[in-house]
Protein backbone atom coordinates (compact mmCIF):
# COMPACT_ATOMS: atom_id res chain seq x y z
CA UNK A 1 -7.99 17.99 -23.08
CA UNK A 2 -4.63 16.53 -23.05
CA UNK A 3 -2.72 17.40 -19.65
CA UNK A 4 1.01 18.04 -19.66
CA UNK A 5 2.97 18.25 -15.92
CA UNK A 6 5.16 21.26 -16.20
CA UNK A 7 8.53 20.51 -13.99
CA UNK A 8 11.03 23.25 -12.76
CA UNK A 9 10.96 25.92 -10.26
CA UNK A 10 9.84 29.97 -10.35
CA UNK A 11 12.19 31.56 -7.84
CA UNK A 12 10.55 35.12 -7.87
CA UNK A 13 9.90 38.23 -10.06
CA UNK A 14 13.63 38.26 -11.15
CA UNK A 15 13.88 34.78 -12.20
CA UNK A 16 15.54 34.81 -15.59
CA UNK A 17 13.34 31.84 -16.78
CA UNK A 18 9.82 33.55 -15.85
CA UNK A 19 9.46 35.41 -18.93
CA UNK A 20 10.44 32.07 -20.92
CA UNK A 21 7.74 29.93 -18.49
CA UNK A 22 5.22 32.29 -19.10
CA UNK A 23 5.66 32.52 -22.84
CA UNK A 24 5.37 28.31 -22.63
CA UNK A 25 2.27 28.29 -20.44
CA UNK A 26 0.80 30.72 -23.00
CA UNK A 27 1.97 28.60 -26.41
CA UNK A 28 0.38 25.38 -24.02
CA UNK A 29 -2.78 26.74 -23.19
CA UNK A 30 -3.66 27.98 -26.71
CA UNK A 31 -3.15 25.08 -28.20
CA UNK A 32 -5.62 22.81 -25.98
CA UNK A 33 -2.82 21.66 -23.73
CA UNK A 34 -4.22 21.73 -20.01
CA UNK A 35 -1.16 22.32 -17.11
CA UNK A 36 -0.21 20.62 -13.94
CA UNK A 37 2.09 22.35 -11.92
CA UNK A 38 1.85 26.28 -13.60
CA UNK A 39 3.63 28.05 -10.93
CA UNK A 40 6.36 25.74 -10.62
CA UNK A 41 5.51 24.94 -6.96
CA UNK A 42 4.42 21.25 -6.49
CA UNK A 43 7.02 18.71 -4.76
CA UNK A 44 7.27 15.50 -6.06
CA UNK A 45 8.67 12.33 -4.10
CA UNK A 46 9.43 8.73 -4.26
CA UNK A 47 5.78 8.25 -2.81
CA UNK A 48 3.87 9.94 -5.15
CA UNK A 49 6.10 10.72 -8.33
CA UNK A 50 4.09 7.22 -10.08
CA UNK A 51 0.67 8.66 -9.72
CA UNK A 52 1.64 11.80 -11.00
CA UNK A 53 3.02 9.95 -14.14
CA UNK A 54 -0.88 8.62 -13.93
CA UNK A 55 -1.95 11.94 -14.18
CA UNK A 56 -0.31 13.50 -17.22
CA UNK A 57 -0.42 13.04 -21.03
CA UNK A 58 3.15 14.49 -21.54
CA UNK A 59 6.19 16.08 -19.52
CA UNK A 60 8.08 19.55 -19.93
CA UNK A 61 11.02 20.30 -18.39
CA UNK A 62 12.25 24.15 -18.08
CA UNK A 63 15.30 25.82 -18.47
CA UNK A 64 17.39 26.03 -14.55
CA UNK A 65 17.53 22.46 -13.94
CA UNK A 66 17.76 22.03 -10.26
CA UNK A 67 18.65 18.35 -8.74
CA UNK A 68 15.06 17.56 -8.30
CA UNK A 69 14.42 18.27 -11.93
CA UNK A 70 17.54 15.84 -13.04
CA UNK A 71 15.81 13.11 -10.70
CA UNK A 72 12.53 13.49 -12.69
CA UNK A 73 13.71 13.24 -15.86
CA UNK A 74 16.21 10.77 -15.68
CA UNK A 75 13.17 8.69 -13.47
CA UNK A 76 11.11 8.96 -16.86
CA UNK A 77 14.02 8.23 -18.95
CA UNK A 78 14.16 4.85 -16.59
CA UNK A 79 10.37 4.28 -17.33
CA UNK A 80 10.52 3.89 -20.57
CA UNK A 81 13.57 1.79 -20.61
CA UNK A 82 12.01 -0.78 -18.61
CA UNK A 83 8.52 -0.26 -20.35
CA UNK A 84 6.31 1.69 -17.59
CA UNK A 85 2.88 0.82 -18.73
CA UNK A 86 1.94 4.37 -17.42
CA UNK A 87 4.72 6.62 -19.92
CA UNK A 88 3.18 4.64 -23.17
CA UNK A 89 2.65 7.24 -25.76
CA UNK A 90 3.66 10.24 -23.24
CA UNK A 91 6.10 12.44 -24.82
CA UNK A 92 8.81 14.49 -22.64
CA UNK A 93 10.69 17.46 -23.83
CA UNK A 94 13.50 19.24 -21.96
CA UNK A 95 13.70 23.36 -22.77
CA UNK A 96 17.40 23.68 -22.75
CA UNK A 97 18.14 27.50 -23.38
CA UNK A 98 20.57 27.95 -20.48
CA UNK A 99 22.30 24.78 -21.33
CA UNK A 100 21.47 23.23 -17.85
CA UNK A 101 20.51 19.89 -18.88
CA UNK A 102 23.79 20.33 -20.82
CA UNK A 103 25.33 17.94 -17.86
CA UNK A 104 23.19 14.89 -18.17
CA UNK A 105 22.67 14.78 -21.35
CA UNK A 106 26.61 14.09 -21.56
CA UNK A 107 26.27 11.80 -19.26
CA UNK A 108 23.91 9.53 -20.82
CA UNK A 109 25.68 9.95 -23.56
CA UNK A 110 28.86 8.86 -22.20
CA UNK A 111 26.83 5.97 -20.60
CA UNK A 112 25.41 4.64 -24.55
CA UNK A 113 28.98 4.47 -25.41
CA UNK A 114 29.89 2.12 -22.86
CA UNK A 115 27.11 0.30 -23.48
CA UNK A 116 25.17 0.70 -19.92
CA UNK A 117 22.46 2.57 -21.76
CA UNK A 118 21.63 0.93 -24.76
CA UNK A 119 19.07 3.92 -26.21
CA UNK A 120 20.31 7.39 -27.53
CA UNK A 121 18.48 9.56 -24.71
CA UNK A 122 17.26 12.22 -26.90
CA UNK A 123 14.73 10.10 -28.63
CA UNK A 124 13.04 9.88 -25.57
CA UNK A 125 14.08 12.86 -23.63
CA UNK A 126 13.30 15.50 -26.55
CA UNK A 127 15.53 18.61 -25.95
CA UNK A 128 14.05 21.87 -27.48
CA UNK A 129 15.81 25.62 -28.01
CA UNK A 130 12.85 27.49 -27.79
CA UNK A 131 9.14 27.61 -26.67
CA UNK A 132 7.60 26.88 -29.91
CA UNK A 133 9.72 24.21 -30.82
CA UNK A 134 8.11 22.61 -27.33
CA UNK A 135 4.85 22.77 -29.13
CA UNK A 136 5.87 21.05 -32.34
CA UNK A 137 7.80 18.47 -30.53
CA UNK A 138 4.47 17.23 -28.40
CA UNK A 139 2.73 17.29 -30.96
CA UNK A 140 4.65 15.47 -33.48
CA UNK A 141 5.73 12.88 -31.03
CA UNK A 142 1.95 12.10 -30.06
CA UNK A 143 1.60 11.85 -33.43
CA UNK A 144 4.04 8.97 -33.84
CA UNK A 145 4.48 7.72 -30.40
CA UNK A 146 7.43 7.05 -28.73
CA UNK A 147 10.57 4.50 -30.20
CA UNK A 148 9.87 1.32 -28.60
CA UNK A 149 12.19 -0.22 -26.04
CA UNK A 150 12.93 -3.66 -27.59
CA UNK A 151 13.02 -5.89 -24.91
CA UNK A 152 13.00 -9.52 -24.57
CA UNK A 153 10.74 -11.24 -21.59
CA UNK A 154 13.12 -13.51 -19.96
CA UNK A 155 12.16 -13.29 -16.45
CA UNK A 156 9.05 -15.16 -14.53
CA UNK A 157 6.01 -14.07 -12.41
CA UNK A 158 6.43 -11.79 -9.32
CA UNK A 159 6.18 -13.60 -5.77
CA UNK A 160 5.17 -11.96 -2.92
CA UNK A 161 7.25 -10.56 -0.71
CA UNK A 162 9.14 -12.62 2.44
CA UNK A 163 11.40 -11.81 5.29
CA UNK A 164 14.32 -13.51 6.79
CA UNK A 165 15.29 -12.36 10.62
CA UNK A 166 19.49 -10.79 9.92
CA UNK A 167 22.09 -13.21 11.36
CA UNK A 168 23.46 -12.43 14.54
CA UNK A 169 26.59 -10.98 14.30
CA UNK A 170 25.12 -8.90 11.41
CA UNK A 171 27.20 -5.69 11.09
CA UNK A 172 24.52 -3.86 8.83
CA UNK A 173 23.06 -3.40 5.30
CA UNK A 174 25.40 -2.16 2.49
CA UNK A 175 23.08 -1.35 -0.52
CA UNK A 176 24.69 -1.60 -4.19
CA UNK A 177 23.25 0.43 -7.16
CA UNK A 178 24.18 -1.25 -10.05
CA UNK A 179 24.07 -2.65 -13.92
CA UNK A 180 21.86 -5.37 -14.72
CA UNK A 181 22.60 -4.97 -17.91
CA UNK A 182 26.63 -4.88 -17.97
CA UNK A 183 28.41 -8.53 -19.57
CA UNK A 184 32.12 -7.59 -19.45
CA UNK A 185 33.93 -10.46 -17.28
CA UNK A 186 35.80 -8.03 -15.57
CA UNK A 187 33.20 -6.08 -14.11
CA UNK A 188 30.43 -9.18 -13.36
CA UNK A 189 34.20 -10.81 -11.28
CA UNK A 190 33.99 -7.67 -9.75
CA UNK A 191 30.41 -7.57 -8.71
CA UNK A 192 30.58 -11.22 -7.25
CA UNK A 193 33.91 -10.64 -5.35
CA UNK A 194 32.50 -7.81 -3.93
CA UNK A 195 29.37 -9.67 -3.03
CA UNK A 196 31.38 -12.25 -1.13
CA UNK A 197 33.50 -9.62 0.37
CA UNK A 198 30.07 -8.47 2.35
CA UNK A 199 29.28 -11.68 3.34
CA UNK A 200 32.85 -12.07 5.35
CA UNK A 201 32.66 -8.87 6.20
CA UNK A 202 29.43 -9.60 8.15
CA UNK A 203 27.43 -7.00 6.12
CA UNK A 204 24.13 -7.67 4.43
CA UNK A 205 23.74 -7.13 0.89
CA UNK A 206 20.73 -5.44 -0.61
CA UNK A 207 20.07 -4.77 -4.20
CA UNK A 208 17.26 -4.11 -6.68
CA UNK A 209 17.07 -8.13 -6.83
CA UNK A 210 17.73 -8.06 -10.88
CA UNK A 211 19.08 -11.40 -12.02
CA UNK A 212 21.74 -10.22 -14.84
CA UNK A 213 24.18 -8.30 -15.07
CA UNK A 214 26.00 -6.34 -11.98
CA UNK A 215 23.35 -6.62 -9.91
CA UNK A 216 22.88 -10.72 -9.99
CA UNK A 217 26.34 -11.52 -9.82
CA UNK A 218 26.62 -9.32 -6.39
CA UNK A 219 23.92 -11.50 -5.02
CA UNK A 220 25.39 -14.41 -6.40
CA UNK A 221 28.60 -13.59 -4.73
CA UNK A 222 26.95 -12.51 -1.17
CA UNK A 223 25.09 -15.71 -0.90
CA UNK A 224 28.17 -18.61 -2.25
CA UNK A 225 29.12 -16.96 0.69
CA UNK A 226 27.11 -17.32 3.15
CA UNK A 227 25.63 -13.90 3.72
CA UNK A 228 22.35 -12.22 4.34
CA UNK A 229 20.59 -10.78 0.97
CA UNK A 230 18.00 -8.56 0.46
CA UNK A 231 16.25 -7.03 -2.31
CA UNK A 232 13.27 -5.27 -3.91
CA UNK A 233 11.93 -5.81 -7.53
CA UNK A 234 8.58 -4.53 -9.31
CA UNK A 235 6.30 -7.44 -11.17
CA UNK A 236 7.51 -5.70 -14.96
CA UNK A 237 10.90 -5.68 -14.60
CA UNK A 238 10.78 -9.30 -12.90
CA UNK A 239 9.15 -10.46 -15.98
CA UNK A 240 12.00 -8.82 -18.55
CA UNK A 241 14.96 -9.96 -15.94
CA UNK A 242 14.01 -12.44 -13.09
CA UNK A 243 15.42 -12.69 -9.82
CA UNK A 244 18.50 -14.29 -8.79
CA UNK A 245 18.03 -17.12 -6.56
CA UNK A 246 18.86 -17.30 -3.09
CA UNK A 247 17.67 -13.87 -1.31
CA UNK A 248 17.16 -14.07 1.93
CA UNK A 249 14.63 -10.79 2.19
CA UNK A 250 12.36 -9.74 -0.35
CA UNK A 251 10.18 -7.07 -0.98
CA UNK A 252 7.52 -6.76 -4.09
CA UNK A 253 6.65 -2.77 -4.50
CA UNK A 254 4.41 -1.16 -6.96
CA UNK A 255 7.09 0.74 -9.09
CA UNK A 256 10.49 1.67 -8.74
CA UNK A 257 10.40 4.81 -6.93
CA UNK A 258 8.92 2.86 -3.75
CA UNK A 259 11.32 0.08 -4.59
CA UNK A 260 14.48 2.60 -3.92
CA UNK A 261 12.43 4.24 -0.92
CA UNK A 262 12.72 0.75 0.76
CA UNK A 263 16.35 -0.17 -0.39
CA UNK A 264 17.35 3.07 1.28
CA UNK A 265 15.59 2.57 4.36
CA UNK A 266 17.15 -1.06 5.18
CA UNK A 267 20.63 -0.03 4.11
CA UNK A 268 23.40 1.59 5.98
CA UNK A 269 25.44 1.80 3.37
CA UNK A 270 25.80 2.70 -0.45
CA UNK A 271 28.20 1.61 -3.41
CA UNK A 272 27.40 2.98 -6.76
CA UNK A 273 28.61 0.39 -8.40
CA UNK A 274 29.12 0.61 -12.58
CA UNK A 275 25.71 0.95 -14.21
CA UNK A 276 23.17 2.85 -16.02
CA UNK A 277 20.35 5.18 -16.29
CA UNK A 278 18.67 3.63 -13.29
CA UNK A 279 22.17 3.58 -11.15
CA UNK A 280 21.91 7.51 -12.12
CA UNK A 281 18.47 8.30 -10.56
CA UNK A 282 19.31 6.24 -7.40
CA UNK A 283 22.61 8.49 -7.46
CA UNK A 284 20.64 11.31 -7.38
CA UNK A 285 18.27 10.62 -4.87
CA UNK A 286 20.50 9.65 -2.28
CA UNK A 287 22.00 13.24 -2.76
CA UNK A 288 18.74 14.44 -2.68
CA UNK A 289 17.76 13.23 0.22
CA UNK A 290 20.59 14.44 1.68
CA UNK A 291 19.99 17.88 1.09
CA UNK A 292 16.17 17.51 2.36
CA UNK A 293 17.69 16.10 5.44
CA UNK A 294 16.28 12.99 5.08
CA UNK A 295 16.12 10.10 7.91
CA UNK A 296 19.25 8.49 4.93
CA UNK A 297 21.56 11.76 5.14
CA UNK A 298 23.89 10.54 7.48
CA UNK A 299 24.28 7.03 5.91
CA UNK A 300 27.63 7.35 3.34
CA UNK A 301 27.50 7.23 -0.25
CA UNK A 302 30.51 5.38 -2.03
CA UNK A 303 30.93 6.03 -5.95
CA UNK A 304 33.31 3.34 -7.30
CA UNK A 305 34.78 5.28 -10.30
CA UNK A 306 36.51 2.23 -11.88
CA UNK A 307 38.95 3.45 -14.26
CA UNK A 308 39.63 1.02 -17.77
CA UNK A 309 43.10 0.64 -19.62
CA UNK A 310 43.24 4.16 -21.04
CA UNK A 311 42.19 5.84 -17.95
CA UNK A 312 38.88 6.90 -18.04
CA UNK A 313 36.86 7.20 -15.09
CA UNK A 314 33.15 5.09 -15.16
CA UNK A 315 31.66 8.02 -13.51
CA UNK A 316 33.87 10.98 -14.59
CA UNK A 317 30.71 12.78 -16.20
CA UNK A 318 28.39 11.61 -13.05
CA UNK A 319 30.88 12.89 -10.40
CA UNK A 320 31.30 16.27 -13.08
CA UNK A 321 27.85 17.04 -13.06
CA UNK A 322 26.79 16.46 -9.31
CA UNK A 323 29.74 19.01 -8.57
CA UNK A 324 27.11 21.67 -9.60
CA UNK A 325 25.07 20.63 -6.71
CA UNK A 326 26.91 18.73 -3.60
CA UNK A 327 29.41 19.62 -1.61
CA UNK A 328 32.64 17.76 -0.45
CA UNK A 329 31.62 14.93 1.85
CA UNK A 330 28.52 14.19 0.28
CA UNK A 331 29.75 11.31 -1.53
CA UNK A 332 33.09 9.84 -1.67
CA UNK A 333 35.14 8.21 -4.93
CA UNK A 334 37.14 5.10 -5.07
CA UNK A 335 39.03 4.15 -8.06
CA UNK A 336 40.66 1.29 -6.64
CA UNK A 337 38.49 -1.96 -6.35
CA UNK A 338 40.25 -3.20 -2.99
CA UNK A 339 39.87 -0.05 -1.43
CA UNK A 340 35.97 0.13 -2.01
CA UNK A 341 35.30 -2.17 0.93
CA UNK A 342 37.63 -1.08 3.79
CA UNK A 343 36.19 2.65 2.76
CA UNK A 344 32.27 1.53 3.05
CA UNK A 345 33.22 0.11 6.47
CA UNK A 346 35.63 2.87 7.93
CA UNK A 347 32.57 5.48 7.12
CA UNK A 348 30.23 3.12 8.43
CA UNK A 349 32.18 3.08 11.51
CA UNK A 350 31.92 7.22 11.46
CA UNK A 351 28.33 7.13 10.69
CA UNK A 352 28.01 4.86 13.82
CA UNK A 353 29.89 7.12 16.09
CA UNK A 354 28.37 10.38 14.84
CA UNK A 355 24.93 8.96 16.17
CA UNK A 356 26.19 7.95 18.98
């Protein structure tokens, strides 16, 4: 029997969304469907959120979207952009009768019309008004399959992974979630003046070791000069992108959950830098993670909001939605590209004295 993981969360008899869960399991289960995660129960993390993508045929989201649930679906939404092996012909459907998901599906709209995110999201991420119209969506898209992600292999092989001792001196690791897809002039000048402005500044630079876009031109930047860079790539997306020459670290992982796990832990520091679906889900698990209390919590979160000619924020529907679930102080916004710098170090200097 096919197996579909069931995401969301039953918070007791009086949740509003029982009698709507229950009605699903029922629709699933007579119609051959067999169900991970029934009672809603069953954490998921950066560790072991690829095997259970092994483990199921197709993915169902629930109405009450928590944080966790906007992490998982946006993760899936990643994998089949950058053509996870493990989601081929695995539908996902998002039940959206409280108009939860309303938030990031704006988002990633918002995101196709700058051009960050090249796909319209709800070919992949299916949204559904009702529990039968669940059924008929799996069904019809396992029929069909899923659209292909057109994707040209530019890249090469993976190499192993290598480590370079940091430079003495070194005041710490500022990690940058970013575009690798993103061409505009303006914002690649941006990415490799801001890479250089980390090497001076005596700070690392880690990244997700992409060679386009954002993401290579911050390396780029970092090492003209001089500084210490460190990334982490998966052997896929090294094949569709490459990686930029010049790293100083580097560390091969499996898939990209464990490849954020390990940018997080040798950072100090993040930027969220202009970017995409992927910039989204490391967005969100940094907050995450600071809700669980994680060993990252205390290490500050910097959202550069840049703002174009008529005024619009990058981020306006990112910082809109996470409002729903973070408080003040869990992230802080710059709009001004010489200010992003001199704020990552003044909280880094907090951070540092907090701990100590």
């Amino acid at each position: 029997m096919p197996k579909v993981r069931l995401a969301g969360t039953v918070r007791g008899e009086r949740d509003p969304n029982r009698e709507i869960r229950a009605r699903l399991l029922y629709s699933l289960f007579s119609r051959g469907w067999d169900i991970y995660n029934s009672n809603g129960d069953q954490r998921i993390t950066l560790s072991n959120i690829e095997r259970k993508i092994i483990e199921s045929d197709a993915f169902v989201f629930t109405p009450g979207a928590t944080l966790e649930d906007l992490f998982k679906a946006v993760s899936i939404f990643v994998g089949y952009q950058t053509l996870d092996r493990h989601l081929s012909g695995k539908p996902t459907v998002l039940l959206d009768t409280d108009a939860s998901w309303g938030g990031l599906f704006s988002l990633l709209r918002h995101l196709n019309r700058l051009g960050t995110v090249r796909q319209k999201h709800e070919d992949y991420l299916l949204p559904a008004g009702c529990p039968d119209e669940v059924l008929a969506l799996l069904e019809s898209s396992r029929l069909r399959g899923i659209p292909l992600v057109e994707r040209v292999k530019s890249g090469s092989e993976a190499i192993g992974s290598f480590e370079t001792p940091l430079p003495a001196g070194h005041m710490g690791n500022v990690c940058v979630f970013c575009s690798a897809s993103i061409e505009d002039p303006a914002y690649l000048a941006e990415g490799y003046e801001f890479g250089k402005r980390l090497a001076r500044a005596g700070l690392g630079c880690v990244s997700g070791a992409g060679n386009s876009g954002i993401m290579g031109e911050v390396v780029r930047g970092s090492v003209d000069a001089g500084g210490w860079t460190g990334g982490s790539n998966v052997p896929h997306i090294i094949e569709l992108e490459g990686l930029p020459e010049g790293l100083s670290s580097f560390w091969l992982q499996p898939d990209i959950y464990t490849r954020m796990d390990i940018m997080i832990e040798r950072s100090d520091a993040f930027v969220i830098f202009p970017g995409g679906s992927g910039t989204v889900q490391e967005m969100i698990a940094l907050m995450i993670f600071k809700h669980q209390q994680h060993a990252s919590a205390g290490k500050p979160v910097v959202v550069y909001n840049r703002r174009d000619e008529s005024g619009l924020g990058f981020w306006d529907p990112l910082i809109g939605m996470l409002e729903t679930w973070c408080q003040n102080g869990e992230f802080t916004v710059v709009e001004q590209f010489d200010r992003l710098l001199p704020t990552v170090e003044s909280l880094m200097e907090k951070s540092r004295a907090a701990v100590a």
